[in-house]
N, C-alpha and C. Protein backbone atom coordinates (compact mmCIF):
# COMPACT_ATOMS: atom_id res chain seq x y z
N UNK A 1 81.45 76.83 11.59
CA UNK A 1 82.29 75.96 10.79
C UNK A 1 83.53 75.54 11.58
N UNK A 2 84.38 76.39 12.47
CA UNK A 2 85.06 76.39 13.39
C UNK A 2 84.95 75.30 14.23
N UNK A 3 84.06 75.18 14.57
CA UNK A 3 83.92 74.41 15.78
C UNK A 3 83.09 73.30 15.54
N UNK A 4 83.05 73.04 14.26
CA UNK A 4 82.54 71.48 13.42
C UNK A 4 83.69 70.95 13.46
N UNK A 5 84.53 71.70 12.52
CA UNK A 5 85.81 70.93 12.92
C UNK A 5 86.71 70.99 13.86
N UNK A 6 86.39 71.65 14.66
CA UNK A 6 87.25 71.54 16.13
C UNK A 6 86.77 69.95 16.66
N UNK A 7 85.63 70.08 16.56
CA UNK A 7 84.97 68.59 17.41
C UNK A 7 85.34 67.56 17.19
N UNK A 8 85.42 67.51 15.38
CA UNK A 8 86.00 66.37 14.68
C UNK A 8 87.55 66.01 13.94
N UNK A 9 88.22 67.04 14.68
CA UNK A 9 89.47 67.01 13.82
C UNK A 9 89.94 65.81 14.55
N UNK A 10 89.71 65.52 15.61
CA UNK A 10 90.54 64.21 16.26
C UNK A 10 90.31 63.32 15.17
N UNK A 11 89.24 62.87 14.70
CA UNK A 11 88.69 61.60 14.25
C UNK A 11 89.00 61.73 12.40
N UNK A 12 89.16 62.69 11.67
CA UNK A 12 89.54 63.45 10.75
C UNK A 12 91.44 63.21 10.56
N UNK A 13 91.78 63.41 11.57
CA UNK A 13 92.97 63.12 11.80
C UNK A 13 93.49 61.63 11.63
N UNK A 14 92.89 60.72 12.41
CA UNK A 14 92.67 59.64 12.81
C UNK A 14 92.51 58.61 11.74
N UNK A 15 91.33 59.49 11.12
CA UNK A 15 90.89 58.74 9.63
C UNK A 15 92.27 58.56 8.73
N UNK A 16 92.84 59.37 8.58
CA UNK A 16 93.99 59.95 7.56
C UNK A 16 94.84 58.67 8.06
N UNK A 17 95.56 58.53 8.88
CA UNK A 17 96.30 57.73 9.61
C UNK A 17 95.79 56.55 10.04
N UNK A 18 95.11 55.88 10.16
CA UNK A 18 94.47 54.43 11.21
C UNK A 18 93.68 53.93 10.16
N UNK A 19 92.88 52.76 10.27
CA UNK A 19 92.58 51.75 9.53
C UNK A 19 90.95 52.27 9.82
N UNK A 20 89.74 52.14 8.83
CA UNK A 20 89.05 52.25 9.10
C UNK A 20 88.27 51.49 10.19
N UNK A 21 88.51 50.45 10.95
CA UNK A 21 88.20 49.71 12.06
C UNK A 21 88.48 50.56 13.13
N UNK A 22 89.80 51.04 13.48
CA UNK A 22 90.28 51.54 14.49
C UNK A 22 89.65 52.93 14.69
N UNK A 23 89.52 53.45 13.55
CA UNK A 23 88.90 55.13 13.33
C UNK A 23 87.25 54.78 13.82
N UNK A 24 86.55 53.64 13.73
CA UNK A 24 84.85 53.37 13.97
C UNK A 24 84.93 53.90 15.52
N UNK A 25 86.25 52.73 15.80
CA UNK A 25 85.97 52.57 17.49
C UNK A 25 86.15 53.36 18.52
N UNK A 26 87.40 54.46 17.62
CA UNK A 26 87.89 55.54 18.33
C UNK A 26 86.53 56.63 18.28
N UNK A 27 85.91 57.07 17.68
CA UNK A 27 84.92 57.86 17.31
C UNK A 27 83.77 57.47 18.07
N UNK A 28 83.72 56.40 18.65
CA UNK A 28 82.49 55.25 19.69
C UNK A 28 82.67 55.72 20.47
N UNK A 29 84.07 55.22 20.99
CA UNK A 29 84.55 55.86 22.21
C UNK A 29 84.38 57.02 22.64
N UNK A 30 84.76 58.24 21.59
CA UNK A 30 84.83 59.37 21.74
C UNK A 30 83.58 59.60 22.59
N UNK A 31 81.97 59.28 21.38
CA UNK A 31 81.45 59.90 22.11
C UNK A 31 80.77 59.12 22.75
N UNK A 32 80.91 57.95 23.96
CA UNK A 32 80.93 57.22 25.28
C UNK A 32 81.29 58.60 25.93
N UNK A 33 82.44 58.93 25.56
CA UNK A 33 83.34 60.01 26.54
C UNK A 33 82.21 60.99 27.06
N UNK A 34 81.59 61.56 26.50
CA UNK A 34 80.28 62.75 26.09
C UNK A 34 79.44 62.30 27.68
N UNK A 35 78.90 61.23 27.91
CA UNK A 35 78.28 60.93 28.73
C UNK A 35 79.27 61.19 30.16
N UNK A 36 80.02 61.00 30.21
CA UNK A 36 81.31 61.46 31.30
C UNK A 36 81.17 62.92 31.66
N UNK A 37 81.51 63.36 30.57
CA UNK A 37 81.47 65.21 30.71
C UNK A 37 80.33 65.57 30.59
N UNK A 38 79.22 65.26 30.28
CA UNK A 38 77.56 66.08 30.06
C UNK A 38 77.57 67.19 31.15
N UNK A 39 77.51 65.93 32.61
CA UNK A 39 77.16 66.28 33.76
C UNK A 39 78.30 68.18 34.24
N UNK A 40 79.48 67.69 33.86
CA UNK A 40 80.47 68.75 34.04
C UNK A 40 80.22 70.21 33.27
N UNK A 41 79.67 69.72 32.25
CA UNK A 41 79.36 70.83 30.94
C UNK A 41 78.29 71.85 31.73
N UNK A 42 77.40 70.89 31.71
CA UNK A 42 75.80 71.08 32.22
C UNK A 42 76.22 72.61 33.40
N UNK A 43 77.30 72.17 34.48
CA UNK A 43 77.47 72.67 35.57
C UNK A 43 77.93 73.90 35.17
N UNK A 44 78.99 74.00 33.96
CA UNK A 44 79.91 74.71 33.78
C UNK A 44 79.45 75.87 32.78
N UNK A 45 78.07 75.63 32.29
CA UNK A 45 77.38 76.59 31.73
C UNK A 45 76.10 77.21 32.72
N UNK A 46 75.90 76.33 33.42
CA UNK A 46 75.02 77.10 34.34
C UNK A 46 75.19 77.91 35.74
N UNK A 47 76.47 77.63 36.25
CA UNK A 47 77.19 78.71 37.29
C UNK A 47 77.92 79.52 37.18
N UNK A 48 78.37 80.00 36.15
CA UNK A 48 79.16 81.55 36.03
C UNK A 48 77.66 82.62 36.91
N UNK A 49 76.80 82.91 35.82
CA UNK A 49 75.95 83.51 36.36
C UNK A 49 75.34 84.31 38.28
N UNK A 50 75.26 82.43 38.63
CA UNK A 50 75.23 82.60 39.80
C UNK A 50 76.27 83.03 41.19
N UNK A 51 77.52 82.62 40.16
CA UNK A 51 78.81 82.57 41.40
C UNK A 51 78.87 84.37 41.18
N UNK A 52 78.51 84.66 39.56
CA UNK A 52 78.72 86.03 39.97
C UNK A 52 77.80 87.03 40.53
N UNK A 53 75.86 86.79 40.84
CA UNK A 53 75.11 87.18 41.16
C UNK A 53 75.84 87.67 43.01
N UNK A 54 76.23 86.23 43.57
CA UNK A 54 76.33 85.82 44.95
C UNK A 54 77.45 87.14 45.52
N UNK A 55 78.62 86.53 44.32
CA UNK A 55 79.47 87.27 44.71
C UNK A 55 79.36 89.05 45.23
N UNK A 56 78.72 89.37 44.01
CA UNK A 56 78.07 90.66 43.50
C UNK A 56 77.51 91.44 45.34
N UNK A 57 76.71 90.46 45.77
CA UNK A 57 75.94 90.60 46.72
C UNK A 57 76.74 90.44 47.92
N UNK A 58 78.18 89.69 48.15
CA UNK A 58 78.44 89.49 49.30
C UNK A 58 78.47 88.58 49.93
N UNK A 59 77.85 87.37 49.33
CA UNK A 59 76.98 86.16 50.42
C UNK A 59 78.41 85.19 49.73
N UNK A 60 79.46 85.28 50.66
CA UNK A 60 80.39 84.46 50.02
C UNK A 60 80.28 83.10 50.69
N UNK A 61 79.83 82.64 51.87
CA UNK A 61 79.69 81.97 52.22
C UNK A 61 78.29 80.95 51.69
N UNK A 62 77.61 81.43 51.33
CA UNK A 62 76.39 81.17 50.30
C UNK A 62 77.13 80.35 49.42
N UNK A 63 77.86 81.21 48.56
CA UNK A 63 78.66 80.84 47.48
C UNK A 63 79.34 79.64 47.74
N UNK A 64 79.95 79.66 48.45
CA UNK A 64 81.05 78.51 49.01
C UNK A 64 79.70 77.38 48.65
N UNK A 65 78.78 77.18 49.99
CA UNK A 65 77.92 76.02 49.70
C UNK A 65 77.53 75.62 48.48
N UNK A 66 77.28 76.60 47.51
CA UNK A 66 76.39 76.17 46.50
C UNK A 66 77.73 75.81 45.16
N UNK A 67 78.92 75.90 45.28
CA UNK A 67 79.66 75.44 44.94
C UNK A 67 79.99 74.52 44.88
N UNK A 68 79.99 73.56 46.16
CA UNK A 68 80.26 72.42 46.59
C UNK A 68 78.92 71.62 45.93
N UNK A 69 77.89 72.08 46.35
CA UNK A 69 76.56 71.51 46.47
C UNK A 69 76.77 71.05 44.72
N UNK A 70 76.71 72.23 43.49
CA UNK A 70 77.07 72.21 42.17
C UNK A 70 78.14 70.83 41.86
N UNK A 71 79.23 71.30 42.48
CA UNK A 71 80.29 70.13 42.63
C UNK A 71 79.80 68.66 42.48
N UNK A 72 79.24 68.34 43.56
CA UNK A 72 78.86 67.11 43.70
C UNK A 72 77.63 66.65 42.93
N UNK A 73 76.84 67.37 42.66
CA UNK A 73 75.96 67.16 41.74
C UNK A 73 76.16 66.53 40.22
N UNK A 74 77.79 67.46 40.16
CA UNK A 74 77.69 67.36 38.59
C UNK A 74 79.11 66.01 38.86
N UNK A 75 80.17 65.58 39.38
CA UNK A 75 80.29 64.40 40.08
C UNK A 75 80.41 63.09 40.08
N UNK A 76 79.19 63.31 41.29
CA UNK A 76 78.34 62.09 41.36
C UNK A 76 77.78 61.33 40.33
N UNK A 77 77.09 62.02 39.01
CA UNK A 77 76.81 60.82 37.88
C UNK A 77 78.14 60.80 36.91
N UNK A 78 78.90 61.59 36.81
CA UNK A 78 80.10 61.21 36.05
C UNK A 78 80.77 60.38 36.87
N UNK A 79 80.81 60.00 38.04
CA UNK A 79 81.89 59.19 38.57
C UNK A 79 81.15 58.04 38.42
N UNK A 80 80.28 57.65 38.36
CA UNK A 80 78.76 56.81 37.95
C UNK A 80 79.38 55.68 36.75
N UNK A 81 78.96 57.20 35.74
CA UNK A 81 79.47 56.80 34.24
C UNK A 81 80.49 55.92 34.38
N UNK A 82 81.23 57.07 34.77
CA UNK A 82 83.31 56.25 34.47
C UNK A 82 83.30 55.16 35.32
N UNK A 83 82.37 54.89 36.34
CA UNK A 83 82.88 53.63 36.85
C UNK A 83 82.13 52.56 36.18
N UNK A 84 80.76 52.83 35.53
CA UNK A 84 80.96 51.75 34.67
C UNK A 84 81.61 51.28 33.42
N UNK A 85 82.13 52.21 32.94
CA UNK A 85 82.91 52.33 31.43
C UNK A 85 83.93 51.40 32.35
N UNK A 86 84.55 51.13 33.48
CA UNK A 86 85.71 51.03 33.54
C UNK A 86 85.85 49.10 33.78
N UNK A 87 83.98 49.36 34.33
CA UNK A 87 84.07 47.47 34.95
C UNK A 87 83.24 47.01 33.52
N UNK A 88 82.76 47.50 32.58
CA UNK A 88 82.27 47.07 31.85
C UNK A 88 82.49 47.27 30.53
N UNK A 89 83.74 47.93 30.25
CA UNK A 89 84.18 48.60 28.87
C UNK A 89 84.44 47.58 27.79
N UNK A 90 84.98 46.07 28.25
CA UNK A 90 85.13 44.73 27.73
C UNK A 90 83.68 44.79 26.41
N UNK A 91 82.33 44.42 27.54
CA UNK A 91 81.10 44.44 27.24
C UNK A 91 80.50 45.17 26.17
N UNK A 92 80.48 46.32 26.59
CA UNK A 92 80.02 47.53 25.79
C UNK A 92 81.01 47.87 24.94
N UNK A 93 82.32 47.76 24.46
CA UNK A 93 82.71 47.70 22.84
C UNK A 93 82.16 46.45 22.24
N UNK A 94 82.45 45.52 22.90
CA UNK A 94 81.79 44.14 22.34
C UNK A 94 80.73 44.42 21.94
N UNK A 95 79.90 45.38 21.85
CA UNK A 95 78.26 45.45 21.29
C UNK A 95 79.06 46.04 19.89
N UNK A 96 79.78 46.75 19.88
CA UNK A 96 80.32 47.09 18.58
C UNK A 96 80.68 46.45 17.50
């Protein structure tokens, strides 16, 4: 229940205060945003595990690579995303 409304208190908030137009678009936006962070999330639930297996073992230099390697992985399609949100954001609310 916590964390239903953790997700949505922005827009909950928003509602209370802003016009129902402005509250549609903000809430669009929001989750546009989602596609930005997936990639980061994705990363950020699947390497604790490993950084601490590596560590565990010693292979810090291992670690180092597969850090970076993780890094850019997760990145590369968010910088993707945001660069088209940024040349095309006109467009894509306009579908709204």
């Amino acid at each position: 229940m916590t964390s239903l409304v953790l997700l949505s208190a922005d827009v909950l908030i928003l509602a209370r205060l802003g016009s129902p137009g402005e509250v549609a678009l903000y809430g669009f936006v929001s989750k546009l945003v989602t596609f930005v962070v997936m990639p980061l999330l994705i990363v950020n639930l699947v390497l604790p595990p490993i950084v601490a297996e590596m560590y565990a073992q010693g292979r810090t230099g291992r670690l180092e690579r597969t850090l970076r390697t993780f890094s850019t992985l997760a990145g590369v399609p968010s910088l993707l995303v945001l660069i088209v949100f940024m040349l095309l954001g006109g467009p894509i609310l306009g579908l709204v």
